[in-house]
PDB file of N, CA and C in Angstrom:
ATOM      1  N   UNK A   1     301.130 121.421 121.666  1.00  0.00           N
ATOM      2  CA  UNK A   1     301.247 120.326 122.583  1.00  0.00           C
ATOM      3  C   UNK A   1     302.529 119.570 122.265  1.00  0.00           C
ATOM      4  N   UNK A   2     302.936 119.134 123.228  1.00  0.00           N
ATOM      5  CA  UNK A   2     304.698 118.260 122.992  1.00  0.00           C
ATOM      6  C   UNK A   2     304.822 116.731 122.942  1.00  0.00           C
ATOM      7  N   UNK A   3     304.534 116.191 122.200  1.00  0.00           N
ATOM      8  CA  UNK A   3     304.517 114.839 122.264  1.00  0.00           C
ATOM      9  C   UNK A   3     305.210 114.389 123.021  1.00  0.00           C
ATOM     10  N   UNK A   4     304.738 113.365 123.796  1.00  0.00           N
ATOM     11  CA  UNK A   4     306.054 112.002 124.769  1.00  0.00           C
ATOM     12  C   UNK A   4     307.007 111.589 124.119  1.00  0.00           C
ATOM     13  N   UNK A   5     308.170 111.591 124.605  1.00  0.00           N
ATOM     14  CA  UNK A   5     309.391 111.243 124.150  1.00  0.00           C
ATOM     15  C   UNK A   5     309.756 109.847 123.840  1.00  0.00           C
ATOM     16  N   UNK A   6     310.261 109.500 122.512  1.00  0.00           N
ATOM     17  CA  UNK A   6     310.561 108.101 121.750  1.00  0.00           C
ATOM     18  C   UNK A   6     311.650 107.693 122.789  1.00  0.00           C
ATOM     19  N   UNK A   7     311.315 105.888 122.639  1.00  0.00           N
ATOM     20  CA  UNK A   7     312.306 105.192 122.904  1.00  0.00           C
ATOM     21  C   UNK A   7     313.602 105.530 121.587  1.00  0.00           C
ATOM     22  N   UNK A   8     314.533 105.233 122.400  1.00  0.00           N
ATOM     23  CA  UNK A   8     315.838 105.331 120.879  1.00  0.00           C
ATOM     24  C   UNK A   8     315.972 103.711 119.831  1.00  0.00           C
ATOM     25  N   UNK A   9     315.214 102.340 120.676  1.00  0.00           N
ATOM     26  CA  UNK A   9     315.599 101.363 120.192  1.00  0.00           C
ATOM     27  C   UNK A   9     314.191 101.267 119.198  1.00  0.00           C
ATOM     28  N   UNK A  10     313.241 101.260 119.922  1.00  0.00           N
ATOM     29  CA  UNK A  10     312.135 100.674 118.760  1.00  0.00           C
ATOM     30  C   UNK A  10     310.840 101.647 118.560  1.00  0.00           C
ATOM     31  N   UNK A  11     311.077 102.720 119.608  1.00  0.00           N
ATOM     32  CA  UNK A  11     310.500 103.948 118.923  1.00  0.00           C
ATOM     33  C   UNK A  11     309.140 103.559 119.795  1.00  0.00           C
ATOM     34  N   UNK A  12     308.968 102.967 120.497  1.00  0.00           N
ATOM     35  CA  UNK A  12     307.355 103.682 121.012  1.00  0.00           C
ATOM     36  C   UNK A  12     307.608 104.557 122.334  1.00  0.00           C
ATOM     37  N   UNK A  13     306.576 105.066 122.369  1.00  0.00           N
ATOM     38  CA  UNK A  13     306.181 106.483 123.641  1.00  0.00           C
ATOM     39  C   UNK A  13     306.944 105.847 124.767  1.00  0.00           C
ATOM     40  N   UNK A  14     308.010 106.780 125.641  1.00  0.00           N
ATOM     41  CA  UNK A  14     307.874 106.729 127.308  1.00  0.00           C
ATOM     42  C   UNK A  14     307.468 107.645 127.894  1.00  0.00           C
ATOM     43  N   UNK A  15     306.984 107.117 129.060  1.00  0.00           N
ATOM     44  CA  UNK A  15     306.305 108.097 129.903  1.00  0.00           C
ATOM     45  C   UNK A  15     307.529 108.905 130.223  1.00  0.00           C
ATOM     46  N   UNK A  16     307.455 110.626 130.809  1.00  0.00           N
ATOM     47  CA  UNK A  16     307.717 111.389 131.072  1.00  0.00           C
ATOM     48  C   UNK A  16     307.388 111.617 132.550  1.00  0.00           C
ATOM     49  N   UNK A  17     308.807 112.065 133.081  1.00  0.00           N
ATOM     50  CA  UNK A  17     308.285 112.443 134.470  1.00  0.00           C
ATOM     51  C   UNK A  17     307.146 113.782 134.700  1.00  0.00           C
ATOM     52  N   UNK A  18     306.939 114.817 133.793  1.00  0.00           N
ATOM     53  CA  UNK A  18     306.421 115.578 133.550  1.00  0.00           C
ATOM     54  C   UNK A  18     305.110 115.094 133.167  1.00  0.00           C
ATOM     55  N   UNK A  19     304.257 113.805 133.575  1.00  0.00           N
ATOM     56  CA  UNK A  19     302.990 113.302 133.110  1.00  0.00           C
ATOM     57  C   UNK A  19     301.885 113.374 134.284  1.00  0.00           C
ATOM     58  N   UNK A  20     300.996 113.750 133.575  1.00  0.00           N
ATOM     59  CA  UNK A  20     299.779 114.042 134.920  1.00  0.00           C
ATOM     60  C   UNK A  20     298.467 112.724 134.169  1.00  0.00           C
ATOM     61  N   UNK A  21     298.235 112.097 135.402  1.00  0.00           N
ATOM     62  CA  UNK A  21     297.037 110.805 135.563  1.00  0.00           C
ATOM     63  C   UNK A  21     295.759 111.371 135.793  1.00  0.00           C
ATOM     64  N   UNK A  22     294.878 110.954 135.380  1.00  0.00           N
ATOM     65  CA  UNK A  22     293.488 111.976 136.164  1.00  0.00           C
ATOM     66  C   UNK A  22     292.792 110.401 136.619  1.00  0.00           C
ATOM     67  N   UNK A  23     292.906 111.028 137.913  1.00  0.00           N
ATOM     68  CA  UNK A  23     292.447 109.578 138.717  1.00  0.00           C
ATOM     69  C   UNK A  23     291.065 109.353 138.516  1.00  0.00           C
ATOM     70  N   UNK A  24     290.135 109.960 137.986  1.00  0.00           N
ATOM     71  CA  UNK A  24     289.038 109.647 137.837  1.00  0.00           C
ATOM     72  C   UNK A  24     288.426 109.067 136.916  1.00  0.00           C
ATOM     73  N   UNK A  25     288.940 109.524 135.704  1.00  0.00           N
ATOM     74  CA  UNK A  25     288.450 108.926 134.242  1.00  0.00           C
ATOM     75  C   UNK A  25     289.943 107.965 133.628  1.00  0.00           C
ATOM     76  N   UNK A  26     291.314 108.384 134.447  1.00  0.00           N
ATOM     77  CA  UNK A  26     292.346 107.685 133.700  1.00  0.00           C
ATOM     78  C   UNK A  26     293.213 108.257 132.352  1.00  0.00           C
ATOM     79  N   UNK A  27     292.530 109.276 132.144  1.00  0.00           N
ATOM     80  CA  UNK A  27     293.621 110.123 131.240  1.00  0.00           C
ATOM     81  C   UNK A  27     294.617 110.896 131.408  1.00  0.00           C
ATOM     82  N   UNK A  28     295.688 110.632 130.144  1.00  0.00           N
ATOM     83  CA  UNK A  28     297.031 110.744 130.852  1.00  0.00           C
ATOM     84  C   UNK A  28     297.546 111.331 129.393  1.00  0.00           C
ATOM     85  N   UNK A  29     298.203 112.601 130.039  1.00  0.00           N
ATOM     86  CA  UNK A  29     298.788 113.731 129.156  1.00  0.00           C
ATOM     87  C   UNK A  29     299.912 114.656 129.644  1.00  0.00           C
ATOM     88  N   UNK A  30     300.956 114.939 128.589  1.00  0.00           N
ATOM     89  CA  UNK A  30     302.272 115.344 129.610  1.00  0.00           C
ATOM     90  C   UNK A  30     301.789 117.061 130.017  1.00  0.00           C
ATOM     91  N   UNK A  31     302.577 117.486 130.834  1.00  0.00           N
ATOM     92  CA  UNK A  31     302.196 118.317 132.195  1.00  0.00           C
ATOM     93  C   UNK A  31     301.568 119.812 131.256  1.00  0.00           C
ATOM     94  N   UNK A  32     302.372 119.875 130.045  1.00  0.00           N
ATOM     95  CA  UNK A  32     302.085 121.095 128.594  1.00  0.00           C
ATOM     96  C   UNK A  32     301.081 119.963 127.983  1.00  0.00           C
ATOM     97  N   UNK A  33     300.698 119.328 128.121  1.00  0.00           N
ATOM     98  CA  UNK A  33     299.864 118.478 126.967  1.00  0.00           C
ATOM     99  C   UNK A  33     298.420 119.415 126.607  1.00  0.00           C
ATOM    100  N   UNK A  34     296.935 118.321 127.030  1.00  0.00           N
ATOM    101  CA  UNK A  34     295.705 119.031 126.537  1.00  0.00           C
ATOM    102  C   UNK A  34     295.074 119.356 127.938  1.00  0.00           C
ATOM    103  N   UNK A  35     295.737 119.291 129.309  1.00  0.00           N
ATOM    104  CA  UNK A  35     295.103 119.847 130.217  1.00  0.00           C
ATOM    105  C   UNK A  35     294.220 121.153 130.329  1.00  0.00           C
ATOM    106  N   UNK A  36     292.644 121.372 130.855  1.00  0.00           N
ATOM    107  CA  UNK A  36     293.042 122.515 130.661  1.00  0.00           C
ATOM    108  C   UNK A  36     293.339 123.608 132.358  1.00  0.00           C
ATOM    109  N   UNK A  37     293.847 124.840 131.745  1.00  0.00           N
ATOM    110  CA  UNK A  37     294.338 125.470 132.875  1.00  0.00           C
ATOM    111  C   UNK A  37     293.424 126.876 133.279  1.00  0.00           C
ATOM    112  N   UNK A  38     293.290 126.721 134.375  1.00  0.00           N
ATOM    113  CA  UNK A  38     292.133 127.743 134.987  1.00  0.00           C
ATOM    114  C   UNK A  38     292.752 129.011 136.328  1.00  0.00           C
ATOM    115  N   UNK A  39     293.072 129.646 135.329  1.00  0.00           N
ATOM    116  CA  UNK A  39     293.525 130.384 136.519  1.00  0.00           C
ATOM    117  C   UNK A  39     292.718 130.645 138.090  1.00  0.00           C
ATOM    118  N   UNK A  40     293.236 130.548 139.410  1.00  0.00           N
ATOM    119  CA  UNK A  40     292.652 130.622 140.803  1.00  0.00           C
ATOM    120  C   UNK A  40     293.225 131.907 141.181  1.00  0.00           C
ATOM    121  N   UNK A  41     292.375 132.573 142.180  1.00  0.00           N
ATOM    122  CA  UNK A  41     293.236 133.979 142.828  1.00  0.00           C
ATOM    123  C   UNK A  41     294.736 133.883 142.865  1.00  0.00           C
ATOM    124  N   UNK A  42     295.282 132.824 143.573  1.00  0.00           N
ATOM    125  CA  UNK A  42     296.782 132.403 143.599  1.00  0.00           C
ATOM    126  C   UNK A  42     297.503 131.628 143.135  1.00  0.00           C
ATOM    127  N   UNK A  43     296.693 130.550 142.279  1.00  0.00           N
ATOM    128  CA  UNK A  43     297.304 129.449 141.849  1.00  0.00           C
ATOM    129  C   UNK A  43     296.943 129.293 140.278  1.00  0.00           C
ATOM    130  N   UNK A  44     297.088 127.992 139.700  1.00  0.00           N
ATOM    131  CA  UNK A  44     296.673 127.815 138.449  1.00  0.00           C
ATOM    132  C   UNK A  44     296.727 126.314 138.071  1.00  0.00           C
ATOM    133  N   UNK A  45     295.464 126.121 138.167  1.00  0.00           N
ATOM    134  CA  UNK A  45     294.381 124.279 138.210  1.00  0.00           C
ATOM    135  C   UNK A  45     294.881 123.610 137.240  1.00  0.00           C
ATOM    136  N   UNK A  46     294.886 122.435 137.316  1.00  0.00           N
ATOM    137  CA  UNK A  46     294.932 121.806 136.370  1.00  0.00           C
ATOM    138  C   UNK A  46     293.926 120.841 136.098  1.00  0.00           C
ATOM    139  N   UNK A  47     293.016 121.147 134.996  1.00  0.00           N
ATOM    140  CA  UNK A  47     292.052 120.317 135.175  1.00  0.00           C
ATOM    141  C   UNK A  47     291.881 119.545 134.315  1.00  0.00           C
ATOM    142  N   UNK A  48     291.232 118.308 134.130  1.00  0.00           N
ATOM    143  CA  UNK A  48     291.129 116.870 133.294  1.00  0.00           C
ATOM    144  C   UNK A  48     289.833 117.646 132.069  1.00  0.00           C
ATOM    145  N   UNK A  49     290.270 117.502 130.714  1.00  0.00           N
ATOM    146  CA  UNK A  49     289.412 117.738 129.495  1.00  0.00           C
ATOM    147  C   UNK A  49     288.663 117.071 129.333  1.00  0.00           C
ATOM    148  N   UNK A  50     288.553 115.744 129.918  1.00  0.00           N
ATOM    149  CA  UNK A  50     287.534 114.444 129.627  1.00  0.00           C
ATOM    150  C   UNK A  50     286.502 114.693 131.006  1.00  0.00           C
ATOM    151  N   UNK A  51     287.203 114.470 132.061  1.00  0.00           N
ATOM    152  CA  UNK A  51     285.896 114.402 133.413  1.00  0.00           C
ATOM    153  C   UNK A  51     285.771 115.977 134.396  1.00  0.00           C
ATOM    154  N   UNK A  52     286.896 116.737 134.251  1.00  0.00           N
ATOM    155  CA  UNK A  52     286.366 118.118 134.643  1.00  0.00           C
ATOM    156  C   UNK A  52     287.011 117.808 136.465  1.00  0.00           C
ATOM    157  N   UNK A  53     287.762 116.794 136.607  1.00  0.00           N
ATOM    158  CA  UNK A  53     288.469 116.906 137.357  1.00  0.00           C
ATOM    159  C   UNK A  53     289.467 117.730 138.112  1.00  0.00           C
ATOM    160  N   UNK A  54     289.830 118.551 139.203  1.00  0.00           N
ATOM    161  CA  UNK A  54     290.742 119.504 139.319  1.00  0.00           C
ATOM    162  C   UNK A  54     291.943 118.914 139.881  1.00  0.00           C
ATOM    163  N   UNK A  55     292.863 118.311 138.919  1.00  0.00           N
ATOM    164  CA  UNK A  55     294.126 117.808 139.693  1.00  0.00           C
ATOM    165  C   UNK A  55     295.244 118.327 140.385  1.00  0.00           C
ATOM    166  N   UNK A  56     295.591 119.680 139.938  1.00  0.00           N
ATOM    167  CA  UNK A  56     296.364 120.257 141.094  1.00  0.00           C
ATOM    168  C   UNK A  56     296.320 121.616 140.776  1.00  0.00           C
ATOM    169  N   UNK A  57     296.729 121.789 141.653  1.00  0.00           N
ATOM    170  CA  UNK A  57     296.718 123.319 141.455  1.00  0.00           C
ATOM    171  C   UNK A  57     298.914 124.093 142.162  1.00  0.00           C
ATOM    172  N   UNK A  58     299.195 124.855 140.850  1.00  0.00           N
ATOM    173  CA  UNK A  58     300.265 125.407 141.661  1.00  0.00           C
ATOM    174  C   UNK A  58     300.184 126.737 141.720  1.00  0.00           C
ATOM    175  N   UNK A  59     301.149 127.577 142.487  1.00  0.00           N
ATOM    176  CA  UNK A  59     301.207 128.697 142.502  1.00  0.00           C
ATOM    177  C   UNK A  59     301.402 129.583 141.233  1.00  0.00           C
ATOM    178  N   UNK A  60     300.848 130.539 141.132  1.00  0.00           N
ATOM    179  CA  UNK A  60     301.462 131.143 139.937  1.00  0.00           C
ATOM    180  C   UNK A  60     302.454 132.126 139.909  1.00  0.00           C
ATOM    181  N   UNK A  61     303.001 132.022 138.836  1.00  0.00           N
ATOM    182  CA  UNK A  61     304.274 133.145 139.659  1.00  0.00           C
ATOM    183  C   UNK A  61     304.238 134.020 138.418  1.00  0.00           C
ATOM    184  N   UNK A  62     304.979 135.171 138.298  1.00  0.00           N
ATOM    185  CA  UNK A  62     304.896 136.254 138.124  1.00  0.00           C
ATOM    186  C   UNK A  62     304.596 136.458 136.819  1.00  0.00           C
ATOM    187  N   UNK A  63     305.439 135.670 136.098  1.00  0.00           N
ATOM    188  CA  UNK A  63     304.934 135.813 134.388  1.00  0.00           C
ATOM    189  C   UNK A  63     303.709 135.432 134.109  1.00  0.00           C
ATOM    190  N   UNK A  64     303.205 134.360 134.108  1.00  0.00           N
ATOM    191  CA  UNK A  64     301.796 134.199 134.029  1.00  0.00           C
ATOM    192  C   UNK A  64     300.466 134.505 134.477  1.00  0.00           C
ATOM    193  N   UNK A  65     300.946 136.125 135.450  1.00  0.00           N
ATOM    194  CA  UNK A  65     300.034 136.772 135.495  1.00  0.00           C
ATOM    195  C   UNK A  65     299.606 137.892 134.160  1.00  0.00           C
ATOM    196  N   UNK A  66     298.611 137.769 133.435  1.00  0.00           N
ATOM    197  CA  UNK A  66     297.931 138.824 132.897  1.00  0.00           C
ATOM    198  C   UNK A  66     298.446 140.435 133.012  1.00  0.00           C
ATOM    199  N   UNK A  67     298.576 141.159 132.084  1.00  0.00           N
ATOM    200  CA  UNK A  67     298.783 142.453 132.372  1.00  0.00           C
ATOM    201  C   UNK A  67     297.108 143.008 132.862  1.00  0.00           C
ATOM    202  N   UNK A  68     296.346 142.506 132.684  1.00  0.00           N
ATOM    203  CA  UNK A  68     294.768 143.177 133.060  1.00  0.00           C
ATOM    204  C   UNK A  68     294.515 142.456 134.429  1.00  0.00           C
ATOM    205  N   UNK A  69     295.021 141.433 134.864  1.00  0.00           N
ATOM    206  CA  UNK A  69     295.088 141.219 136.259  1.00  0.00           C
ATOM    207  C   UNK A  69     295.954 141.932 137.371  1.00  0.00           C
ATOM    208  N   UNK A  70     296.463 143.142 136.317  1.00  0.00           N
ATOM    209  CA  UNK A  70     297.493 143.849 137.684  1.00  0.00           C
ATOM    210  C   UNK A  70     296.957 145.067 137.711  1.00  0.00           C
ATOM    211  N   UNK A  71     296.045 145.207 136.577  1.00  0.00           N
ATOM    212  CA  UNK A  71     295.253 146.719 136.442  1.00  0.00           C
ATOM    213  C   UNK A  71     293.757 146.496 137.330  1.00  0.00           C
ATOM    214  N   UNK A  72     293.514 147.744 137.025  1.00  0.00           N
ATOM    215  CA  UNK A  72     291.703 147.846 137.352  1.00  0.00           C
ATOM    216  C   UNK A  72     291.502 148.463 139.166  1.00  0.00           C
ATOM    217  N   UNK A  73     290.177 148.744 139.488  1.00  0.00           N
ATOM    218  CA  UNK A  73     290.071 149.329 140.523  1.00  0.00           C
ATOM    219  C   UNK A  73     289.958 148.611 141.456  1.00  0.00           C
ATOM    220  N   UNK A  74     289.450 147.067 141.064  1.00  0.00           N
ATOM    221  CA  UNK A  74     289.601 146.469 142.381  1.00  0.00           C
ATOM    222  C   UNK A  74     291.045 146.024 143.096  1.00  0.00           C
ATOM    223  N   UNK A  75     292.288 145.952 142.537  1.00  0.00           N
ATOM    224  CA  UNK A  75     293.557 145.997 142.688  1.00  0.00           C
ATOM    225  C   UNK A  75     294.494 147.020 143.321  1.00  0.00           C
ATOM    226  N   UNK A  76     293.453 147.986 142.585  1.00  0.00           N
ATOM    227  CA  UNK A  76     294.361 149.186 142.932  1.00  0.00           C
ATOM    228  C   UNK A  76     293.834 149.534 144.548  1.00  0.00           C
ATOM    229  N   UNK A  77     292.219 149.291 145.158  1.00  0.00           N
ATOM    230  CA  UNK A  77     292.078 148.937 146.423  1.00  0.00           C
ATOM    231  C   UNK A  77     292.700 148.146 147.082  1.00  0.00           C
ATOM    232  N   UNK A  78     292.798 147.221 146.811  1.00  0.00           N
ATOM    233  CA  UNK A  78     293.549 145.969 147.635  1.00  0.00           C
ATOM    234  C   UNK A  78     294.443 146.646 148.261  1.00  0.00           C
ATOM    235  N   UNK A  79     295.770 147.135 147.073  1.00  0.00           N
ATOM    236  CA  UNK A  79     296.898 147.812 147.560  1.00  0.00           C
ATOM    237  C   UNK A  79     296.879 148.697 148.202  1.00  0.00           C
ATOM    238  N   UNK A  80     296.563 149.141 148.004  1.00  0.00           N
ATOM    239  CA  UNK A  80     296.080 150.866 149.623  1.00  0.00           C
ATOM    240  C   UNK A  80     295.670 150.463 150.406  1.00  0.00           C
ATOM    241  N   UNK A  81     294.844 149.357 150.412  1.00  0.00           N
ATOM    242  CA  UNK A  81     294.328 148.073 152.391  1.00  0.00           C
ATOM    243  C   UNK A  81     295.486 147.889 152.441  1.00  0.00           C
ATOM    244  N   UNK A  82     296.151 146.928 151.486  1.00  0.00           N
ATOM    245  CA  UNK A  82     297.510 146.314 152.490  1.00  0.00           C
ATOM    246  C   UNK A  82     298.320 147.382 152.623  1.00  0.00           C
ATOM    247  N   UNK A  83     299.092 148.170 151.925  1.00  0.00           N
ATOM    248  CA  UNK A  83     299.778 149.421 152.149  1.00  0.00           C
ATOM    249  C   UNK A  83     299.178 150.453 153.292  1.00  0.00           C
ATOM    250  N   UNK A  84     298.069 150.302 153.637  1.00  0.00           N
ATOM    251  CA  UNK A  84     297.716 150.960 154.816  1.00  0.00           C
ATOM    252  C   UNK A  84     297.299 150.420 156.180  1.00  0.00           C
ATOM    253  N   UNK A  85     297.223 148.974 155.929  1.00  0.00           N
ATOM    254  CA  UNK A  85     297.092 148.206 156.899  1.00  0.00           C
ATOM    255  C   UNK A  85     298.442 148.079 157.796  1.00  0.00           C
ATOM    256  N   UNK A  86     299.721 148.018 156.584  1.00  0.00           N
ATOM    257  CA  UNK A  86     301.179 147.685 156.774  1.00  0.00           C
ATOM    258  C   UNK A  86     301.691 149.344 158.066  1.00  0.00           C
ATOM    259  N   UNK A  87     300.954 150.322 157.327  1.00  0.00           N
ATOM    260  CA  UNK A  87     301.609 151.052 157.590  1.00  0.00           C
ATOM    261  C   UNK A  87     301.355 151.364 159.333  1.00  0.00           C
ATOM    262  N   UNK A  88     299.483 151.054 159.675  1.00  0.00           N
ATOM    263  CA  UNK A  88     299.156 150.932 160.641  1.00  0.00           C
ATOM    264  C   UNK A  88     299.755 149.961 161.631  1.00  0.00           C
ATOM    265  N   UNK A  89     300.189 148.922 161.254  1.00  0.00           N
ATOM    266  CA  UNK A  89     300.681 147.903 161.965  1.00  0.00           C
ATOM    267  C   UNK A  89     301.819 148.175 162.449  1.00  0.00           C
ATOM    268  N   UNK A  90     303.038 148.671 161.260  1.00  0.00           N
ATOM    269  CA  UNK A  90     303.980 149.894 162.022  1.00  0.00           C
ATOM    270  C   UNK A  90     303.839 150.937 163.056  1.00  0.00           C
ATOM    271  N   UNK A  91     303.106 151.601 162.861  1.00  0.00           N
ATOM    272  CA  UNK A  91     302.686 152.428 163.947  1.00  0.00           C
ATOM    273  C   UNK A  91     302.348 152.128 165.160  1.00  0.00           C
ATOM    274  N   UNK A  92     301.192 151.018 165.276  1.00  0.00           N
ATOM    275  CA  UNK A  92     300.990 150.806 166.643  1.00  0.00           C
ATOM    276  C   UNK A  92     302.164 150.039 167.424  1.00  0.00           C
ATOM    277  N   UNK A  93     303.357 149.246 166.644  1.00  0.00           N
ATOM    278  CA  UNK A  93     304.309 148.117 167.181  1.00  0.00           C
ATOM    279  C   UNK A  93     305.198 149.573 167.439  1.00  0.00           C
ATOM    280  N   UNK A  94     305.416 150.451 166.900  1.00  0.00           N
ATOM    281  CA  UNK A  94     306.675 152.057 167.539  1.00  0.00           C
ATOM    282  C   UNK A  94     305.988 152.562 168.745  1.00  0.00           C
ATOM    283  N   UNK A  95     304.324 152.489 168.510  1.00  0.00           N
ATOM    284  CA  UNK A  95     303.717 153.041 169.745  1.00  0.00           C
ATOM    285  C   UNK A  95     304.273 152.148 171.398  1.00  0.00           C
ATOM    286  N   UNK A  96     303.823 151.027 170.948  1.00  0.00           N
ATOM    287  CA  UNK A  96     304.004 149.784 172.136  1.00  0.00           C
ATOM    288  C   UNK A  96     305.195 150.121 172.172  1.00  0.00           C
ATOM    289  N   UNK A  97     306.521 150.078 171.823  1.00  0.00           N
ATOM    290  CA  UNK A  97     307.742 149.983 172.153  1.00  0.00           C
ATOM    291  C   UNK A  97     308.305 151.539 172.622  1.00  0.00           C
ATOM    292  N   UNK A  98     307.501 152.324 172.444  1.00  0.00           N
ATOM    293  CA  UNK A  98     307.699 153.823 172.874  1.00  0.00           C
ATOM    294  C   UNK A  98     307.034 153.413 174.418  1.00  0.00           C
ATOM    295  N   UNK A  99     306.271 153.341 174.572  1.00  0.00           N
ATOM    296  CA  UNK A  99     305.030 153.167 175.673  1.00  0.00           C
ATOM    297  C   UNK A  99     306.028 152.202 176.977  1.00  0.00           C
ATOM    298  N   UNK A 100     306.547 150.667 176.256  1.00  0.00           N
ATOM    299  CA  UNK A 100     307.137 149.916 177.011  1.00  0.00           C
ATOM    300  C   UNK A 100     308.573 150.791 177.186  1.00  0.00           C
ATOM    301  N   UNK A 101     308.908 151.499 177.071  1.00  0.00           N
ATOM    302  CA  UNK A 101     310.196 152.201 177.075  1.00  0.00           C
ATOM    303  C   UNK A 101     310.152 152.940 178.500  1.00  0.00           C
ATOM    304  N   UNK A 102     309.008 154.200 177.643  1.00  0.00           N
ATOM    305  CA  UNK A 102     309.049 155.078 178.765  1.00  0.00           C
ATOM    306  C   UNK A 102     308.123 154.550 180.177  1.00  0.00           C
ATOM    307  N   UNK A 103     307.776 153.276 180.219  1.00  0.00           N
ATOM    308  CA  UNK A 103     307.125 152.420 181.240  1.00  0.00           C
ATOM    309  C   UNK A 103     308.367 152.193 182.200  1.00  0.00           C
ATOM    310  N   UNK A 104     309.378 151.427 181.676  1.00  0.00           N
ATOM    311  CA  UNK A 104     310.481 151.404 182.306  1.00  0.00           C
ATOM    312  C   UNK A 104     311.349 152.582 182.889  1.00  0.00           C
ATOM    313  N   UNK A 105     311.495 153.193 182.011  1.00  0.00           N
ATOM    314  CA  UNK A 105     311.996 154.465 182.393  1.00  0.00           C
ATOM    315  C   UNK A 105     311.537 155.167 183.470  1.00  0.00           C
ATOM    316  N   UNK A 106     310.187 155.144 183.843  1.00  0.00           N
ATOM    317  CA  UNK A 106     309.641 155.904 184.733  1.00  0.00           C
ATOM    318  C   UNK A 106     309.580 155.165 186.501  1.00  0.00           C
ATOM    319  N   UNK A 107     309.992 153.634 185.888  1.00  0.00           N
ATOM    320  CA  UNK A 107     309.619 152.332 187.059  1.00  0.00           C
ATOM    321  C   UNK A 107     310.984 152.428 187.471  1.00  0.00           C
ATOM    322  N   UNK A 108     312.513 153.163 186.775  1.00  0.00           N
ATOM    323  CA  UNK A 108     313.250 152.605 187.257  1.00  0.00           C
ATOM    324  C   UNK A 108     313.852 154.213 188.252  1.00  0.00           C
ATOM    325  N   UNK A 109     313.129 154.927 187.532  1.00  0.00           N
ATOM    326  CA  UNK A 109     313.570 156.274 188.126  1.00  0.00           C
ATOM    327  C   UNK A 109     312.815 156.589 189.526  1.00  0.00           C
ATOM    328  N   UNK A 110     311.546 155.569 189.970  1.00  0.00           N
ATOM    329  CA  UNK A 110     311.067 155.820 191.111  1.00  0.00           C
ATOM    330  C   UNK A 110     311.702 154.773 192.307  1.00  0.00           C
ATOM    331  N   UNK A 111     312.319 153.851 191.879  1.00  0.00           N
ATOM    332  CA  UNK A 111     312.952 152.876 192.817  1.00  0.00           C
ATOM    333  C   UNK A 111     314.129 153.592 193.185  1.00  0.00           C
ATOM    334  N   UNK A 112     314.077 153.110 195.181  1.00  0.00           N
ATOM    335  CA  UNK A 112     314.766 153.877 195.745  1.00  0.00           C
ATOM    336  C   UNK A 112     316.338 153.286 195.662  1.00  0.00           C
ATOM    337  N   UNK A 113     317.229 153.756 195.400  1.00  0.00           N
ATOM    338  CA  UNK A 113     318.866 153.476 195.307  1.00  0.00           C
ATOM    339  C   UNK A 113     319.219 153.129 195.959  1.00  0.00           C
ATOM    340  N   UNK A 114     319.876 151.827 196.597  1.00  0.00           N
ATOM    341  CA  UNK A 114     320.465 151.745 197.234  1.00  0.00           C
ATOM    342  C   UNK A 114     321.725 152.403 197.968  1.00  0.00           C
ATOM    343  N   UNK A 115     322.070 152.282 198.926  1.00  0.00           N
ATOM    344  CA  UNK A 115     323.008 152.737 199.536  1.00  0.00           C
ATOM    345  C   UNK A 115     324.009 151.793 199.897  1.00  0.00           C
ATOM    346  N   UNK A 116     325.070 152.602 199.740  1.00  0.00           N
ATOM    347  CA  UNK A 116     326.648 151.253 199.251  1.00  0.00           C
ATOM    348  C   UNK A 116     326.664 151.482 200.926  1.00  0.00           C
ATOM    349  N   UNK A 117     327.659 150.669 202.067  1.00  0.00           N
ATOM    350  CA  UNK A 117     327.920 150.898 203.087  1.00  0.00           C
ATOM    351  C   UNK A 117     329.346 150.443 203.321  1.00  0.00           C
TER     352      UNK A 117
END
């Protein structure tokens, strides 16, 4: 844990912009202090040690995912839904634009030509 940073003149604690309040019980600890942290599917809580409060939650980004959260079988499903969902979604948007193509193509080849005079 990182202690709050000294004044330089007479040495007691200042607050840190890096300080989290827990509005419920009033305890106040810098952002690395004794919070504790709970990982969420996407994010990562921050919750109050005294009242069990959930004060925020941010995204998590890449390092602080787990190497056993990138393994296992339920993951390795996920990725083959979205990788096959992706791939379907491709397909039908080439279909439509094949389809709207030769729609035109066929609408413009039956209209009769004018004649220049």
């Amino acid at each position: 844990m990182i202690r709050s940073a000294t004044g330089q003149d007479d040495g007691t604690p200042t607050q840190r912009k890096a300080t989290l309040f827990c509005w419920e019980c009033d305890h106040t600890s810098t952002i690395d202090g004794d919070w504790q942290l709970r990982p969420r599917r996407k994010s990562l809580a921050y919750v109050c040690p005294e009242c069990e409060t959930t004060l925020a939650k941010r995204p998590r980004s890449n390092e602080t995912v787990s190497h056993h959260a990138l393994s296992g079988p339920f993951v390795a499903w996920q990725r083959t839904l979205r990788a096959s969902a992706t791939v379907w979604r491709a397909s039908i948007t080439a279909s439509l634009s094949n389809l709207t193509a030769l729609t035109e193509f066929a609408t413009a080849g039956s209209q009769p030509r004018s004649v220049m005079q």
